[in-house]
Protein backbone atom coordinates (compact mmCIF):
# COMPACT_ATOMS: atom_id res chain seq x y z
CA UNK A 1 -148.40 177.49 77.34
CA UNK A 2 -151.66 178.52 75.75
CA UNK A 3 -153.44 180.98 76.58
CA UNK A 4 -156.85 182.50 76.69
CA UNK A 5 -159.80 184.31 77.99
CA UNK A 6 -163.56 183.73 78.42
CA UNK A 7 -166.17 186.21 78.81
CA UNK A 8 -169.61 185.27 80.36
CA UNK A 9 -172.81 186.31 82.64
CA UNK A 10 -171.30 184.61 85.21
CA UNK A 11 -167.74 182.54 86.48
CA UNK A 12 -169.95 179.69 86.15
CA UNK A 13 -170.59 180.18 82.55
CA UNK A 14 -166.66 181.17 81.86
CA UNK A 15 -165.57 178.57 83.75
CA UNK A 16 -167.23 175.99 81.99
CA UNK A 17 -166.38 177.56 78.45
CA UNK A 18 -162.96 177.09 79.94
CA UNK A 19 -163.72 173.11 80.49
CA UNK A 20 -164.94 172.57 77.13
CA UNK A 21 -162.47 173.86 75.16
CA UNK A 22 -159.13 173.44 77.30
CA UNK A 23 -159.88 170.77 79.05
CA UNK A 24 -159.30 169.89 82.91
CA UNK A 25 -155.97 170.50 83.06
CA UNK A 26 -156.89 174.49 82.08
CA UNK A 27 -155.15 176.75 84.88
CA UNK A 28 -157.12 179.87 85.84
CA UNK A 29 -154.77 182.53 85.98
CA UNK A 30 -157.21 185.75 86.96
CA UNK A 31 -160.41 186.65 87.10
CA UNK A 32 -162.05 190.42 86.50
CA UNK A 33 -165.57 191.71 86.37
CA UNK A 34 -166.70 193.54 83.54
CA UNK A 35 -169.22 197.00 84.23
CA UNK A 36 -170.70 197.99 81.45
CA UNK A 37 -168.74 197.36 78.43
CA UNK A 38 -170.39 198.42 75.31
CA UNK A 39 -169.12 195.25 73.22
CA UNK A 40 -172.20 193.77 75.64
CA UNK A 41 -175.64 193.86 76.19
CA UNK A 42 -175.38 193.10 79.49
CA UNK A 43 -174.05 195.23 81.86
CA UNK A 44 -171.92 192.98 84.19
CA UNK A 45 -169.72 190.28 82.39
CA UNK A 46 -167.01 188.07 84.13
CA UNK A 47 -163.75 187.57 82.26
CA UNK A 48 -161.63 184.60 83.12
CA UNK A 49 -157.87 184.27 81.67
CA UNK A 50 -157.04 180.49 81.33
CA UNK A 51 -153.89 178.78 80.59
CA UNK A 52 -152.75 175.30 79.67
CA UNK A 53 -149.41 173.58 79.23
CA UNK A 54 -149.41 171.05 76.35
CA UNK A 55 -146.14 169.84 76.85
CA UNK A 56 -145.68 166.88 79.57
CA UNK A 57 -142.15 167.81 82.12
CA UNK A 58 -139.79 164.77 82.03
CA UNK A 59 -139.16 166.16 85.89
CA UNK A 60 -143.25 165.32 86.54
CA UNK A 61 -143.10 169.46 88.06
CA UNK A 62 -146.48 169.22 88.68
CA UNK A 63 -147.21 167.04 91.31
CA UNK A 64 -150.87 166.32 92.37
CA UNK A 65 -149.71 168.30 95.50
CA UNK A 66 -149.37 171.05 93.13
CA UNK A 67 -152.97 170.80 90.94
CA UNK A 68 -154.59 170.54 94.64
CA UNK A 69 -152.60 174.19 95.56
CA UNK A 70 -154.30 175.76 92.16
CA UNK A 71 -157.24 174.06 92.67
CA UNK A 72 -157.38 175.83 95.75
CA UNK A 73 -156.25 179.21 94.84
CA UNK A 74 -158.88 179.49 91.92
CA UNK A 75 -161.54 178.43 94.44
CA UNK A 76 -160.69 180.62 97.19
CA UNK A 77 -160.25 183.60 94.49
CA UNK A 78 -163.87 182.99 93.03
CA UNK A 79 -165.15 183.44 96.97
CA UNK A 80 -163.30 186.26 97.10
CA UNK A 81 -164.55 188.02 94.11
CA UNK A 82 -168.31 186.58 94.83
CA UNK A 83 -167.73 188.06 98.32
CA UNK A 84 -167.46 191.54 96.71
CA UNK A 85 -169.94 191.23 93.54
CA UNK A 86 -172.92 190.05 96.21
CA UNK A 87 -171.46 192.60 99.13
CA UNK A 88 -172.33 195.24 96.62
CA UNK A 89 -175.58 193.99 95.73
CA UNK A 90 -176.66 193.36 98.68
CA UNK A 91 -175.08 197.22 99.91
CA UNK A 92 -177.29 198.62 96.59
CA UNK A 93 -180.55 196.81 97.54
CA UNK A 94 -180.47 198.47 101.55
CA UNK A 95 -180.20 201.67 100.03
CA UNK A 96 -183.02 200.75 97.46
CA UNK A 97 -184.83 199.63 100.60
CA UNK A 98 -184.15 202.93 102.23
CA UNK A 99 -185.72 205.05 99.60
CA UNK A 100 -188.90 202.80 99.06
CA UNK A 101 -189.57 203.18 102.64
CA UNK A 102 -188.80 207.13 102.83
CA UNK A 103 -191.12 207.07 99.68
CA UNK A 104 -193.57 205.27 101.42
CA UNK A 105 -193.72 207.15 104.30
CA UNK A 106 -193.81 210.57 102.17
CA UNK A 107 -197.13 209.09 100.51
CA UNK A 108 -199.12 208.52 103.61
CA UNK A 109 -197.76 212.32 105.17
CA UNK A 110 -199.05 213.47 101.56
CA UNK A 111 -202.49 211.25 102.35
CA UNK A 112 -203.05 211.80 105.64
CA UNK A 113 -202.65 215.82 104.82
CA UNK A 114 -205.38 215.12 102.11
CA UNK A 115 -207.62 213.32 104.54
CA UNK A 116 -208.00 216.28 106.70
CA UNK A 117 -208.63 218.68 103.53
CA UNK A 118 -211.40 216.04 102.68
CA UNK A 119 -212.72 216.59 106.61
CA UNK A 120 -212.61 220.14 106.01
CA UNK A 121 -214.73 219.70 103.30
CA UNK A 122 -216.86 218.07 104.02
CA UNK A 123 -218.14 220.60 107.13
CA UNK A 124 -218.03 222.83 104.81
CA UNK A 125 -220.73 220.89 103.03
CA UNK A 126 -222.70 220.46 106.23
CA UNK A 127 -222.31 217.16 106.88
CA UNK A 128 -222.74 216.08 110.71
CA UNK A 129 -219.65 215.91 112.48
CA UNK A 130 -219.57 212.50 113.90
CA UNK A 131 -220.37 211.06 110.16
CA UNK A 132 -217.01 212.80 109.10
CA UNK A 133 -215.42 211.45 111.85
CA UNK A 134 -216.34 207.75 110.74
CA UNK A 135 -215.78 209.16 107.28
CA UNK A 136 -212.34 209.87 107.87
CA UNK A 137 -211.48 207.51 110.54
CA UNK A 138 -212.03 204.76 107.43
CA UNK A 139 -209.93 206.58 105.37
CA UNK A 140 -207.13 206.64 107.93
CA UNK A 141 -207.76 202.86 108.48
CA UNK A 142 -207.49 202.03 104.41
CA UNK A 143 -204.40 204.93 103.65
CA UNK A 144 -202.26 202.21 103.74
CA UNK A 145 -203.71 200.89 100.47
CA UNK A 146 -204.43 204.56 99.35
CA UNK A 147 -202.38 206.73 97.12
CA UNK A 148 -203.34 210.48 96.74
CA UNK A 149 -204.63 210.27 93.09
CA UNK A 150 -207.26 207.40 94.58
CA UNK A 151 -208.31 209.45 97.88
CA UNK A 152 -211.59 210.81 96.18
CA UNK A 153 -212.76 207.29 95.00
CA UNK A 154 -212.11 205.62 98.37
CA UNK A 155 -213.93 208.21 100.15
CA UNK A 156 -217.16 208.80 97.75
CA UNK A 157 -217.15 204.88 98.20
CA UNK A 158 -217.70 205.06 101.40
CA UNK A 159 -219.66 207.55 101.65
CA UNK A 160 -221.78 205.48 98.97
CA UNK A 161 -222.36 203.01 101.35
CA UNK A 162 -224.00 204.97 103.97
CA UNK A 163 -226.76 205.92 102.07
CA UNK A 164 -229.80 204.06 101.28
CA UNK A 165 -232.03 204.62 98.17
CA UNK A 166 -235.07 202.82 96.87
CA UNK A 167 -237.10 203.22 93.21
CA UNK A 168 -240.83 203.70 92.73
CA UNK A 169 -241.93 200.90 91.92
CA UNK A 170 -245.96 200.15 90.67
CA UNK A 171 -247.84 197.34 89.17
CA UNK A 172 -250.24 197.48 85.86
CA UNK A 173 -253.55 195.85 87.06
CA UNK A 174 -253.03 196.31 90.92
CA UNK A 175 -254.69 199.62 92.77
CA UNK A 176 -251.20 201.11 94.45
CA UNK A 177 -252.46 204.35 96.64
CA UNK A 178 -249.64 206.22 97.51
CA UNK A 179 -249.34 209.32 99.98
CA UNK A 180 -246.74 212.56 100.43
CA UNK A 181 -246.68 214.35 103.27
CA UNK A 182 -244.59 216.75 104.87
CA UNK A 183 -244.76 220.74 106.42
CA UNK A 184 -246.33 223.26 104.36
CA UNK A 185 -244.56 224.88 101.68
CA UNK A 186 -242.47 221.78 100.75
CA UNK A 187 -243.91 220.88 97.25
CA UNK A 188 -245.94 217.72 98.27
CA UNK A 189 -248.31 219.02 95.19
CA UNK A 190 -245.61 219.65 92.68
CA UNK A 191 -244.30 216.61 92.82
CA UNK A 192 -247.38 214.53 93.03
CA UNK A 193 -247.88 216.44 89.11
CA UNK A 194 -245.17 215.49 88.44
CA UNK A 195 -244.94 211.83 89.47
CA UNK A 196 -248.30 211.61 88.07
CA UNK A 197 -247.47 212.72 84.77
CA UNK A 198 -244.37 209.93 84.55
CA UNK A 199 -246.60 207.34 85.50
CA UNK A 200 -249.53 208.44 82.74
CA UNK A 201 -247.20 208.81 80.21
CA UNK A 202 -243.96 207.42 80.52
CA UNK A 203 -245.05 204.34 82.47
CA UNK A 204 -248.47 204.03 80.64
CA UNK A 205 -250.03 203.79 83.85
CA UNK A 206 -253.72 204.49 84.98
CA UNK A 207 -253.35 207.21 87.39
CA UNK A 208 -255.81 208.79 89.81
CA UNK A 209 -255.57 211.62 92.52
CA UNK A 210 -257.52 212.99 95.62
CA UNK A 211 -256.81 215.84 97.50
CA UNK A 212 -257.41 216.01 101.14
CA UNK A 213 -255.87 219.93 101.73
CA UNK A 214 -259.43 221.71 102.03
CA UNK A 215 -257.38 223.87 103.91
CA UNK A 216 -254.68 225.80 102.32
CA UNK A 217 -256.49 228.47 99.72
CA UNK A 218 -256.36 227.25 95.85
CA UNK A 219 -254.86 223.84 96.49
CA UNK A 220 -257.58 221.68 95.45
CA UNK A 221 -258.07 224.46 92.27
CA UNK A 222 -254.50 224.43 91.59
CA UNK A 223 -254.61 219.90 91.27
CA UNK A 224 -258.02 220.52 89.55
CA UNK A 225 -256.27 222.79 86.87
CA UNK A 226 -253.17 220.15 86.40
CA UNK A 227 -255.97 217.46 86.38
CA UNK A 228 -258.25 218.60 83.68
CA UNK A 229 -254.23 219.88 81.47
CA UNK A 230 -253.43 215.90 82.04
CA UNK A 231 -256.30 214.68 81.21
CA UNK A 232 -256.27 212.77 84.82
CA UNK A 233 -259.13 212.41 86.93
CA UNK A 234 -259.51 213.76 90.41
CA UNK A 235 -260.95 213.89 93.44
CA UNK A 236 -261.63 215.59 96.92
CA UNK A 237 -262.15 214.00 100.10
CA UNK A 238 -263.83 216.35 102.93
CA UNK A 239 -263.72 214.12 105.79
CA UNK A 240 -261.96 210.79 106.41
CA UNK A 241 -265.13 208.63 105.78
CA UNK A 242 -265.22 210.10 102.50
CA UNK A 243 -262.06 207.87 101.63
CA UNK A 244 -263.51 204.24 101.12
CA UNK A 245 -266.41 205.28 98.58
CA UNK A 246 -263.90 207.74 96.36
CA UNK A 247 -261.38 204.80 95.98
CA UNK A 248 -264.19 202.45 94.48
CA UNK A 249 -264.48 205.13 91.90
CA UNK A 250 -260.90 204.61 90.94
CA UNK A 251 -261.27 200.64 91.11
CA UNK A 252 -260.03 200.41 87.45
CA UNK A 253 -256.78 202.48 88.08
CA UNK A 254 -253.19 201.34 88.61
CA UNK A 255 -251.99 204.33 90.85
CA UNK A 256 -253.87 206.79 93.06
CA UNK A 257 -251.42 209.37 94.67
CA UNK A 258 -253.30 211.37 97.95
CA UNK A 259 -252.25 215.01 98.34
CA UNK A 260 -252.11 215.70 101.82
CA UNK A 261 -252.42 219.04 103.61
CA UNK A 262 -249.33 220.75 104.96
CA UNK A 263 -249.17 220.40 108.77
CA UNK A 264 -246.39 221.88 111.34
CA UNK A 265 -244.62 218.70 113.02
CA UNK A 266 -245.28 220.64 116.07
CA UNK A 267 -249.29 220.00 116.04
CA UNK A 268 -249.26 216.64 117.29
CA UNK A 269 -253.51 216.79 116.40
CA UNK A 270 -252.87 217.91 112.63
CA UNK A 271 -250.91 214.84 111.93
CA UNK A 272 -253.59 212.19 114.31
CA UNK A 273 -256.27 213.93 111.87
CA UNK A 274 -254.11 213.05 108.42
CA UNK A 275 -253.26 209.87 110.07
CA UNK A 276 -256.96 208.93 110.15
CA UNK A 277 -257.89 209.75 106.36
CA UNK A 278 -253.86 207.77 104.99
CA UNK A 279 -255.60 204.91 107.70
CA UNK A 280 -258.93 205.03 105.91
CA UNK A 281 -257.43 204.83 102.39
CA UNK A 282 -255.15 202.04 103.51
CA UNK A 283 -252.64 203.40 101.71
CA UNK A 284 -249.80 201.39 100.15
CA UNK A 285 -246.51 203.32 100.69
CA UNK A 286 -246.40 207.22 102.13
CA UNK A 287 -243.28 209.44 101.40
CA UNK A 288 -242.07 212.17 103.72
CA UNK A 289 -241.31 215.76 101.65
CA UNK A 290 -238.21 217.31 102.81
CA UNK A 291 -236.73 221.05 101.93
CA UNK A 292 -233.57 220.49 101.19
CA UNK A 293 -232.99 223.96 101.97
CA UNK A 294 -233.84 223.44 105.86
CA UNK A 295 -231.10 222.67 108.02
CA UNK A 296 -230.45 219.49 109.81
CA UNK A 297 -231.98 220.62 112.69
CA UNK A 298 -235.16 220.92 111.36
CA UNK A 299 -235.26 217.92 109.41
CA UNK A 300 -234.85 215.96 112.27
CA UNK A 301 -237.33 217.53 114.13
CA UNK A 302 -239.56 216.81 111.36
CA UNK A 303 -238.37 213.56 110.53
CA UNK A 304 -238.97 212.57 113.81
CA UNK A 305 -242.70 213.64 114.58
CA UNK A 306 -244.25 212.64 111.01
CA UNK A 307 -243.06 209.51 112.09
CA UNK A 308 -246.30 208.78 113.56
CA UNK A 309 -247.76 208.65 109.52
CA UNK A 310 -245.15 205.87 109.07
CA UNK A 311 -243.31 206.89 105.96
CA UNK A 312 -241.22 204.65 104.36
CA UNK A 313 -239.07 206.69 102.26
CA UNK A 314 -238.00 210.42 101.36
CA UNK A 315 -238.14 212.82 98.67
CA UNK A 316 -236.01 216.44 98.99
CA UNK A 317 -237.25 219.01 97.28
CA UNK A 318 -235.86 222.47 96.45
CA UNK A 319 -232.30 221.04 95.48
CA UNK A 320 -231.49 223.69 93.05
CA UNK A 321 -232.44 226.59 95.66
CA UNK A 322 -230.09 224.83 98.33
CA UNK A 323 -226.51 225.54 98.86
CA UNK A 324 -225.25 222.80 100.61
CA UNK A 325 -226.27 219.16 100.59
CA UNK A 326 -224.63 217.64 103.70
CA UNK A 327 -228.73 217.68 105.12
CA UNK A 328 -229.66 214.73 103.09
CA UNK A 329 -226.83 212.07 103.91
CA UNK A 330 -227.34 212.84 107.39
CA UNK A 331 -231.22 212.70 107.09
CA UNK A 332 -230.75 208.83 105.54
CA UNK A 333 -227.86 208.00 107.78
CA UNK A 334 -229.85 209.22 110.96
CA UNK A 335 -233.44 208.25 110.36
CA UNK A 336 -231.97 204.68 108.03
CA UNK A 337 -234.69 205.94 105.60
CA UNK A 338 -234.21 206.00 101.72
CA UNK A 339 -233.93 208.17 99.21
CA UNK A 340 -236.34 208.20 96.51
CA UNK A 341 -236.41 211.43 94.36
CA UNK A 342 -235.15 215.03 94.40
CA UNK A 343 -236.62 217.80 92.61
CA UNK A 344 -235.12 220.59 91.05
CA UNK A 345 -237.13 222.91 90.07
CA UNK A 346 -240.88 223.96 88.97
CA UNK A 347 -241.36 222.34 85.40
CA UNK A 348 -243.68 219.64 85.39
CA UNK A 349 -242.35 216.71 84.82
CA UNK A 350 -238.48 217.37 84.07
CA UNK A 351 -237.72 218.86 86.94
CA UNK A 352 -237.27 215.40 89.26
CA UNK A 353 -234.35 213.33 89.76
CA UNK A 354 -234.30 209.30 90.42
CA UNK A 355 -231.17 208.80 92.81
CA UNK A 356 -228.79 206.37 94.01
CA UNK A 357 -226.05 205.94 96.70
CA UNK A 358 -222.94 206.85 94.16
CA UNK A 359 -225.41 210.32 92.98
CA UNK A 360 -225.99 211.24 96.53
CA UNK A 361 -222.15 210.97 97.71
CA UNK A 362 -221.11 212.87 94.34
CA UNK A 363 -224.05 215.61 95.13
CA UNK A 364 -222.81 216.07 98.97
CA UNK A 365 -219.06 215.88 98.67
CA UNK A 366 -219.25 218.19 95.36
CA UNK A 367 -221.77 220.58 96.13
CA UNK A 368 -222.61 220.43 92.23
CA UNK A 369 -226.13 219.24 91.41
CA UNK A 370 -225.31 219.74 87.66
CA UNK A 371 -221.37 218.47 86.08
């Protein structure tokens, strides 16, 4: 009898070297499974040990009752050793299973601690409570699809989204008359200098101003002064009727900005009487000044009764003297106003800041105005 073995990646593959070069008349006479053998790169092989007889029996021994018998023996032995090369698999991959999911479940422990450091956080940055709750709740509704090292981006995201923004926007050729307003002591004048001075020089705009605070003592010096530095005209209305005849004078500019007096929200009269000169202008756009240093609180309250000028977006002012800046994504989240500018600072014109959503949520959830 011949003998010999065949090694392959599977019985399938010995078994048919087998074929080819014995023939079908081969005998299997044992099968073995091969764990990583360094003779191969693969780390399971299946060794099959074949014999053949090349000498016919004048008896006939081998019946065809006989080749049915070894037929069947090498057939039930292959589902026996298949039994126990897939049982093991199959064992390996539960256990594999079993890990992923105890991974899995360590990752969302690890996020859903993180979440709640973010919430902490994030009253610590004076944000409202009910916007960290939707905050977080989101969070908690996306950790599935969260790891840890992706937390931050997910929740300045969303946090993005909240907050509207808009640009200033003005047209060469086209009288725009623009008014801030806001309490006193916000820096409605400062940043009318300074917005002035970007639209002069930066935006090569025509730019006009009028003052309307005859009230507070050296205002309309202090614009006078920046006026005649900028080389940018100015003028002062007295009375609302004065309005309508100083705006023909400025008939050949691009931008007039109004400087507005500095009124408590709590003197319902102070704001009918600006109301009536910003009405007499017909002014284009008016922007609320907020402190950034005030609390919510007051914003609101302030927010709420300057309403009555009809603003249409917001500037916050004082950023680099504030130490938290929860105040403003609650402002724009409570009021659905925008965001135009902040201003940092004193220094005509540098000191102003252009925003937009991804700024704001970096600014709030930070607490850095400057990385």
């Amino acid at each position: 009898m011949q003998i010999k073995k065949y090694v392959a990646a599977s019985l399938k593959e010995a078994t048919q070297q087998m074929k080819d070069e014995l023939g079908g008349e081969a005998i299997i006479l044992g099968t073995r499974v091969i764990e990583n053998d360094k003779r191969f790169n693969m780390k399971k092989m299946y060794e099959i040990t074949a014999g053949i007889d090349h000498t016919v029996p004048s008896d006939a021994k081998k019946t065809n009752k006989e080749k049915v018998s070894q037929s069947d023996n090498f057939h039930s032995e292959l589902e026996e050793l298949t039994k126990k090369i897939y049982g093991k698999v199959e064992a390996k991959q539960g256990t594999e299973k079993k890990k992923v999911k105890y991974a899995d479940a360590q990752e969302t422990k690890q996020v859903d601690k993180e979440i709640e450091e973010v919430a902490d956080t994030l009253e610590m940055r004076e944000v409202q409570k009910n916007l960290i709750k939707t905050l977080t709740k989101h969070l908690h509704d996306s950790s599935q699809f969260m790891e840890s090292s992706n937390l931050e981006n997910y929740l300045l995201s969303s946090m993005a989204s909240m907050v509207p923004t808009t640009t200033f926007k003005v047209s060469k050729n086209k009288l725009t008359k623009i008014a801030l307003v806001g309490p006193t002591g916000v820096g409605k004048t400062t940043c009318i200098a300074k917005l002035a001075v970007i639209s002069k020089i930066i935006h090569k705009l025509k730019v006009g101003l009028i003052s309307i605070d005859t009230y507070r003592l050296g205002a309309i010096d202090q614009l006078r002064i920046f006026s005649e530095i900028s080389d940018i005209e100015m003028a002062v209305a007295y009375e609302p009727e004065d309005m309508p005849k100083l705006l023909k004078k400025f008939k050949g500019m691009d931008l007039v900005f109004i400087d507005t007096v500095g009124r408590s929200q709590k003197a319902k009269e102070n704001l009918e009487s600006i109301k009536k000169y910003l009405d007499a202008a017909q002014v284009n756009e008016t922007i609320l000044v907020l402190n950034s240093t005030a609390s919510t609180r007051t914003m609101n309250d302030v927010a709420e009764k300057f309403k009555a000028l009809n603003y249409s977006s917001l500037i916050f002012s004082k950023v680099d003297e504030a130490v938290a800046y929860g105040n403003i994504i609650n402002m724009t989240v409570n009021h659905n106003v925008p965001v135009m500018f902040l201003t940092n600072g004193q220094v005509i014109p540098d000191d102003i800041i252009s925003v937009n959503p991804s700024f704001i949520a970096n600014l709030v959830y930070t607490g850095k105005l400057y990385k």
